[in-house]
Protein backbone atom coordinates (compact mmCIF):
# COMPACT_ATOMS: atom_id res chain seq x y z
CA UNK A 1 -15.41 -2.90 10.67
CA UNK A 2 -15.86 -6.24 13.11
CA UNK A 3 -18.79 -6.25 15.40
CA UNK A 4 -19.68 -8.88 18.51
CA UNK A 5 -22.21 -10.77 16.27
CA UNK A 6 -20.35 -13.85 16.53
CA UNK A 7 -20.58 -14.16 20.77
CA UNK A 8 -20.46 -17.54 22.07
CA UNK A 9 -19.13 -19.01 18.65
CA UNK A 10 -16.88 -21.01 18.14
CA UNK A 11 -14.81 -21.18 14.74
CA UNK A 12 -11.84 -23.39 12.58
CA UNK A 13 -9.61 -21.99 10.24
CA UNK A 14 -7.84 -24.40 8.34
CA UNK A 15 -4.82 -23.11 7.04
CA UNK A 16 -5.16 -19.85 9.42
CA UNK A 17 -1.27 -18.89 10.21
CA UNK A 18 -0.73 -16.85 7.48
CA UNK A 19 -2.46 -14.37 4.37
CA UNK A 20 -6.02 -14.98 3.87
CA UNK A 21 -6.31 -17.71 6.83
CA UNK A 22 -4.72 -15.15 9.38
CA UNK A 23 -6.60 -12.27 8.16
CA UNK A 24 -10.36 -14.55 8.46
CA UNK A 25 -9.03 -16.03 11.75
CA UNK A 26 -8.55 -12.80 13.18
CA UNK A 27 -11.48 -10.96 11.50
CA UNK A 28 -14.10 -13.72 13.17
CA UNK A 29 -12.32 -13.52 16.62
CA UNK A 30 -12.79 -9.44 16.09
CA UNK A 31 -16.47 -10.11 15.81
CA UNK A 32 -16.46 -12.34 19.17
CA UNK A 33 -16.05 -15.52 18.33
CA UNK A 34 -13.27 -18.51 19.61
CA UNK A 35 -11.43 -19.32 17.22
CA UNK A 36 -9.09 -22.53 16.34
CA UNK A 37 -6.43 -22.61 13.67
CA UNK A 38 -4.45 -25.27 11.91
CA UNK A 39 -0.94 -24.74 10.29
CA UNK A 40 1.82 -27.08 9.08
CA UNK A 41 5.07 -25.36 8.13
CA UNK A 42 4.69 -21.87 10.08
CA UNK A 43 4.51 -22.69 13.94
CA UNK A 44 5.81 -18.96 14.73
CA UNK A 45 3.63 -17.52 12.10
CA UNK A 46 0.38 -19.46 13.72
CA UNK A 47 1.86 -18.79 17.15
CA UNK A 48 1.75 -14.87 16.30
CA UNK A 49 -2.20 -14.91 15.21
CA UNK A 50 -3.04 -16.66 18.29
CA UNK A 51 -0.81 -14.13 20.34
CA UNK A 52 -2.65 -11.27 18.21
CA UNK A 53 -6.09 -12.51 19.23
CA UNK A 54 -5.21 -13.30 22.49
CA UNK A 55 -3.83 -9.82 22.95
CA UNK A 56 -7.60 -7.79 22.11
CA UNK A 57 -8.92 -10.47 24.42
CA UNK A 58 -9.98 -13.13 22.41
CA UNK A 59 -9.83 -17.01 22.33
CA UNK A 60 -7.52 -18.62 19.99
CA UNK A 61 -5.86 -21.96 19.70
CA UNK A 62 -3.07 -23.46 16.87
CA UNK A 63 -3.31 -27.14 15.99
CA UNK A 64 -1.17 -28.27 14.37
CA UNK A 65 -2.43 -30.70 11.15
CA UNK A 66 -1.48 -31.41 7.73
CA UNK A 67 -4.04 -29.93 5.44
CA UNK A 68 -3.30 -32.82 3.79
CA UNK A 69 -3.15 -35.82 6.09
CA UNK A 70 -7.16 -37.02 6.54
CA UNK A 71 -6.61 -38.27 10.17
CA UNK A 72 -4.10 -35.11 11.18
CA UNK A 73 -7.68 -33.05 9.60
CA UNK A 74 -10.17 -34.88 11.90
CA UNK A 75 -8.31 -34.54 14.60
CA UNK A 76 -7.98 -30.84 14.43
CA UNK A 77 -11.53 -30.74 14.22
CA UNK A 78 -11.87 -33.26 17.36
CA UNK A 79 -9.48 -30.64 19.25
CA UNK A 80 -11.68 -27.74 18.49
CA UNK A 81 -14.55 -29.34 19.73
CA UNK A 82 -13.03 -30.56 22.83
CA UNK A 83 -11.23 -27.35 23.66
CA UNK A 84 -13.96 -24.77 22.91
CA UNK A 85 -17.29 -27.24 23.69
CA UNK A 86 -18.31 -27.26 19.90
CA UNK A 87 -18.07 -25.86 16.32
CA UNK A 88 -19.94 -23.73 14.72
CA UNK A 89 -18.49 -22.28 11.70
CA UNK A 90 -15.79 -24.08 9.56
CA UNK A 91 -13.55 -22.03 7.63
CA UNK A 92 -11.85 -24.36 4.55
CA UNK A 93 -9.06 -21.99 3.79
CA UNK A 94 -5.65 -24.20 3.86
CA UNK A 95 -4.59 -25.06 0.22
CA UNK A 96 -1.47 -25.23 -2.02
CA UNK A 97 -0.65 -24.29 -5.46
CA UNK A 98 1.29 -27.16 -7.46
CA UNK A 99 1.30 -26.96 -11.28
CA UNK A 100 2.83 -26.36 -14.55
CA UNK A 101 2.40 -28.07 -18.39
CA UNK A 102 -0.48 -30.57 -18.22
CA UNK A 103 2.08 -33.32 -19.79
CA UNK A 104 4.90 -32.68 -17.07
CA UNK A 105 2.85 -32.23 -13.93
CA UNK A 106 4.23 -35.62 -11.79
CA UNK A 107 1.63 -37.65 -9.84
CA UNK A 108 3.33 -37.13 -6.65
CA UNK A 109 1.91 -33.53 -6.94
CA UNK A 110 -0.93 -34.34 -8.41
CA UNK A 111 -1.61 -36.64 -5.08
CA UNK A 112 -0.30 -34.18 -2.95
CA UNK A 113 -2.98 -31.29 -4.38
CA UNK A 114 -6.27 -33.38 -4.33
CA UNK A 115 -4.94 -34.35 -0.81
CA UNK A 116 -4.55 -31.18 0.17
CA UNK A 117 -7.53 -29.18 -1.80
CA UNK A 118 -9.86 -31.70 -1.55
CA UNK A 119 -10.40 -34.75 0.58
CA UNK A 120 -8.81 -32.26 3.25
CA UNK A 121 -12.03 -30.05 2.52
CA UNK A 122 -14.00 -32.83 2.71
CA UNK A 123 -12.72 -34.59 6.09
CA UNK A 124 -12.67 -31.02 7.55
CA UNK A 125 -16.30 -30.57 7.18
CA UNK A 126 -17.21 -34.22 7.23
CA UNK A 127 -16.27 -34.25 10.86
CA UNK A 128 -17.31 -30.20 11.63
CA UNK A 129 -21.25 -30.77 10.82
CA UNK A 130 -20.98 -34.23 12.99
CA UNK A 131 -20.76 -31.46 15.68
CA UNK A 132 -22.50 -28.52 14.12
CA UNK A 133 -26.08 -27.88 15.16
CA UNK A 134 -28.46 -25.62 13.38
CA UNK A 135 -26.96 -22.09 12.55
CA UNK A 136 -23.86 -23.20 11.52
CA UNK A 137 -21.69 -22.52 8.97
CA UNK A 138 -19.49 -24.49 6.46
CA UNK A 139 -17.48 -21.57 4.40
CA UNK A 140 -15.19 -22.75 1.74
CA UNK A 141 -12.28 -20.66 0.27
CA UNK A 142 -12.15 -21.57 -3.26
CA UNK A 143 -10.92 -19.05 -6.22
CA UNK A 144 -11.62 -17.13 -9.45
CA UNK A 145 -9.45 -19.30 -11.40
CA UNK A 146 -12.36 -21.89 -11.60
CA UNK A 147 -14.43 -18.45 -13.43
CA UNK A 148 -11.50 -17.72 -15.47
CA UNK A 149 -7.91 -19.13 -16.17
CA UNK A 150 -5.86 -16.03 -16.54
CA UNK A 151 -2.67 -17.86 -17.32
CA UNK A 152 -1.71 -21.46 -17.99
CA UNK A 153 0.18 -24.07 -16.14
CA UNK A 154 -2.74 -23.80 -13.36
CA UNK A 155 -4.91 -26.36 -14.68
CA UNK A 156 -4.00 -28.87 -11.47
CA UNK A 157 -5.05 -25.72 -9.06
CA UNK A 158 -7.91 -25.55 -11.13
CA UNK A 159 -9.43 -28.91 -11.16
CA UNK A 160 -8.65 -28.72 -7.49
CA UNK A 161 -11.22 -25.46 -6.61
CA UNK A 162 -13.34 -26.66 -9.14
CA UNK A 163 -14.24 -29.75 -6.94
CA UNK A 164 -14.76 -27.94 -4.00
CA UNK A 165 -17.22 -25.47 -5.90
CA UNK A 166 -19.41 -28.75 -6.92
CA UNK A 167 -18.94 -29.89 -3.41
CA UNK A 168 -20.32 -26.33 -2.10
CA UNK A 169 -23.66 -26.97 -4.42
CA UNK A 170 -24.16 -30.21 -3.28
CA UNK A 171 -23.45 -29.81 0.19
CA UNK A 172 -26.28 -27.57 0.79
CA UNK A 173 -28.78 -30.49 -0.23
CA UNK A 174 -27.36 -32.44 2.91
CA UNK A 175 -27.29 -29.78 5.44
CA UNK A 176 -30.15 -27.12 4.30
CA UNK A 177 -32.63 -28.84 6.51
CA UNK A 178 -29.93 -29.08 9.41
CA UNK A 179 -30.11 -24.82 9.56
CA UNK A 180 -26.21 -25.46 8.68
CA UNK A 181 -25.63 -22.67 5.32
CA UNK A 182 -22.47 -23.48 2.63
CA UNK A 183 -20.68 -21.19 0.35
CA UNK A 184 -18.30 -20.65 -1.13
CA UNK A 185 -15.69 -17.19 -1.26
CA UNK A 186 -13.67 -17.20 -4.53
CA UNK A 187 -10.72 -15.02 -4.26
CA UNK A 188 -9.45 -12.91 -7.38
CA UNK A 189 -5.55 -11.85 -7.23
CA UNK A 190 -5.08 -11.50 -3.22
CA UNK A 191 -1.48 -10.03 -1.78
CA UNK A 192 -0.51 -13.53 -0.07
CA UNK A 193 2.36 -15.27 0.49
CA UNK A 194 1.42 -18.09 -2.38
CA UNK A 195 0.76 -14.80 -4.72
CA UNK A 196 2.67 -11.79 -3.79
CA UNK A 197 1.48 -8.14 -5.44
CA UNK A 198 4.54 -7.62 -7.66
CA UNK A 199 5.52 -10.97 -7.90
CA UNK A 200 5.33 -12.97 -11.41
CA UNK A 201 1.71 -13.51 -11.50
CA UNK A 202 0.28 -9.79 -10.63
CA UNK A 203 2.48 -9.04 -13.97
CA UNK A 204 0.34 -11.43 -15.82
CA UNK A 205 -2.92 -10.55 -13.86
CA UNK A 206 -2.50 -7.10 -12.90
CA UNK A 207 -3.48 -5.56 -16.13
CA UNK A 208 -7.03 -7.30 -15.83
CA UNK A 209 -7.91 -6.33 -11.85
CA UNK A 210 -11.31 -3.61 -12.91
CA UNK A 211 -10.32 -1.21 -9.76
CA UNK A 212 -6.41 -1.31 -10.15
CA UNK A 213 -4.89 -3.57 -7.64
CA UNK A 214 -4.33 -6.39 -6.22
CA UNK A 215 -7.11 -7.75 -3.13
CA UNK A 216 -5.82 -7.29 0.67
CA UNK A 217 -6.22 -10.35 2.85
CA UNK A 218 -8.53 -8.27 4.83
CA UNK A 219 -11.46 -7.58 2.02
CA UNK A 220 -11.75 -11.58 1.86
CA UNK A 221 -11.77 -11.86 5.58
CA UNK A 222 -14.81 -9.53 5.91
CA UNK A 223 -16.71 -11.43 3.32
CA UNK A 224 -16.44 -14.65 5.26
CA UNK A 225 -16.92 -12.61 8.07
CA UNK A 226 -20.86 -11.55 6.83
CA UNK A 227 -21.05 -15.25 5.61
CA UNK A 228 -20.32 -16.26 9.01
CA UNK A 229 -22.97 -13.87 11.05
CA UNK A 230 -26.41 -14.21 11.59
CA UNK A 231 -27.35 -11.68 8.49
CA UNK A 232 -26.61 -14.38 6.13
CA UNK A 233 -28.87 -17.41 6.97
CA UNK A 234 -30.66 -16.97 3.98
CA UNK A 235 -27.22 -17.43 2.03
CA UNK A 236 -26.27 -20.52 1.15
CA UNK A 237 -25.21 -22.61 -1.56
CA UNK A 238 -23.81 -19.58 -3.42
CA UNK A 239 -20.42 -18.55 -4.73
CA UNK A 240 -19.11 -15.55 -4.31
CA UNK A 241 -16.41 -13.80 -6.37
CA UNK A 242 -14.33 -11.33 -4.39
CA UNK A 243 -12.21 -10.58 -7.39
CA UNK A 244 -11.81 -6.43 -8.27
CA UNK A 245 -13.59 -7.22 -10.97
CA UNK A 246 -10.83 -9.45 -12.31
CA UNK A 247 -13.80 -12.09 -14.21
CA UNK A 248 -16.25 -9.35 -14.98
C-alpha cells in the first residue's frame, strides 16, 4: 500500500541502488515524495531505481558517493538540497558487512566498516538536519544482530549497528525540540544481495525466523515508509525490530 502523504517532500537514501535501499527509495517516492539516492559500485543498478521512479512519475536523482568517504557523504547531501530545494527525511541505509574471528579481523576492515557504518551515518545526518526544518525525519537502518547474535564472526558488523542504535537515542535529545523525529528500523534476516534467502546464513538463521521465512525488501520499506509520514510524529527515539520474530 503507498499513499501521497509524503507530497512536496523531499528524501535521501543512502545506499538506495539496490535491496532494502531500492525497495525504501521507491516505497517513499510511491507515497509522493522526491527522492535522492547514493550508490558506489552499482551505477546501472541505481540508474534502474531512478528510471523505475521516474517511470510512475516521480522525482528521483543518483549521486554518486562513497558511503564511506565523509566529504563524498556531505556532498551528496549538498546535491539533494540543491537539486530538490531541501531535505526532509534522511534515510541511513548504505552499509557493508566485513567480519570473521575477532583475532583475524585486519584493521584495514575494521577502518573500512566504522567508515562506512558509522561516521558515514553521522556526516549524512550531520549535514541533513543543517537543512531540515521542523517535521523532518532522520531514519536509520540498523539490524537485529545488535538484539541477538545468531552466529559468530559478526562481532565487527555488530559493534558497527550498535553505535548507530546509541547514536539514534541520543540524537533525539538534539533534535526533539527542532520537530525533527529519529529512529531507528532493525532488520531481521532480509532477502538482499549482502544476505541472500538460501544462501549460507538463512541455513544458520532460517530455523529461528517465528513466521517461516526470510523478510522481503519491501516489508522494511513500508516501515520506514510510516516512520517517514506524518502519522508518526509522536515516534521518535525508538527502535524498531522488523525481524519475523527472529529475537522474540
Amino acid at each position: 500500500m503507498s499513499s501521497q502523504n509524503l507530497q512536496g517532500k523531499v528524501a535521501l537514501v543512502t545506499g538506495g541502488s539496490r535491496s532494502i535501499g531500492a525497495a525504501i527509495a521507491k516505497r517513499l517516492a510511491g507515497d509522493g515524495a522526491a527522492v535522492a539516492i547514493t550508490y558506489h559500485g552499482s551505477p546501472e543498478k541505481a540508474a534502474a531505481v531512478v528510471d523505475a521512479i521516474k517511470a510512475e512519475g516521480g522525482r528521483a536523482l543518483a549521486i554518486r558517493a562513497d558511503a564511506g568517504d565523509a566529504a563524498a557523504v556531505r556532498a551528496a547531501v549538498v546535491g539533494t538540497v540543491k537539486t530538490f530545494g531541501g531535505i526532509d527525511i534522511l534515510v541511513n541505509n548504505a552499509g557493508i558487512a566485513l567480519g570473521g574471528p575477532i583475532d583475524e579481523i585486519t584493521e584495514a576492515d575494521y577502518n573500512r566498516m566504522i567508515a562506512v557504518n558509522v561516521t558515514g551515518v553521522f556526516v549524512a545526518t550531520q549535514e541533513a538536519v543543517r537543512n531540515m526544518k521542523a517535521g523532518g525525519r532522520v531514519i536509520h537502518i540498523g539490524s537485529s544482530m545488535v538484539r541477538y547474535a545468531a552466529f559468530p564472526t559478526a562481532s565487527l558488523y555488530t559493534l558497527t549497528k550498535g553505535a548507530v542504535a546509541g547514536f539514534n537515542r541520543s540524537l533525539v535529545r538534539d533534535l526533539g525540540p527542532r520537530g525533527i523525529t529519529v529512529n531507528t528500523v532493525h532488520p531481521g534476516p532480509t532477502d538482499t544481495d549482502m544476505n541472500p534467502d538460501g544462501g549460507p546464513v538463512s541455513k544458520i538463521v532460517g530455523p529461528g525466523m517465528a513466521i517461516g521465512r526470510y523478510g522481503k525488501p519491501d516489508e522494511i520499506a513500508s516501515v520506514v515508509a510510516y516512520l517517514s509520514s506524518p502519522e508518526a510524529a509522536f515516534v521518535t527515539g525508538a527502535d524498531i525490530v522488523a525481524d519475523g520474530g527472529f529475537t522474540a
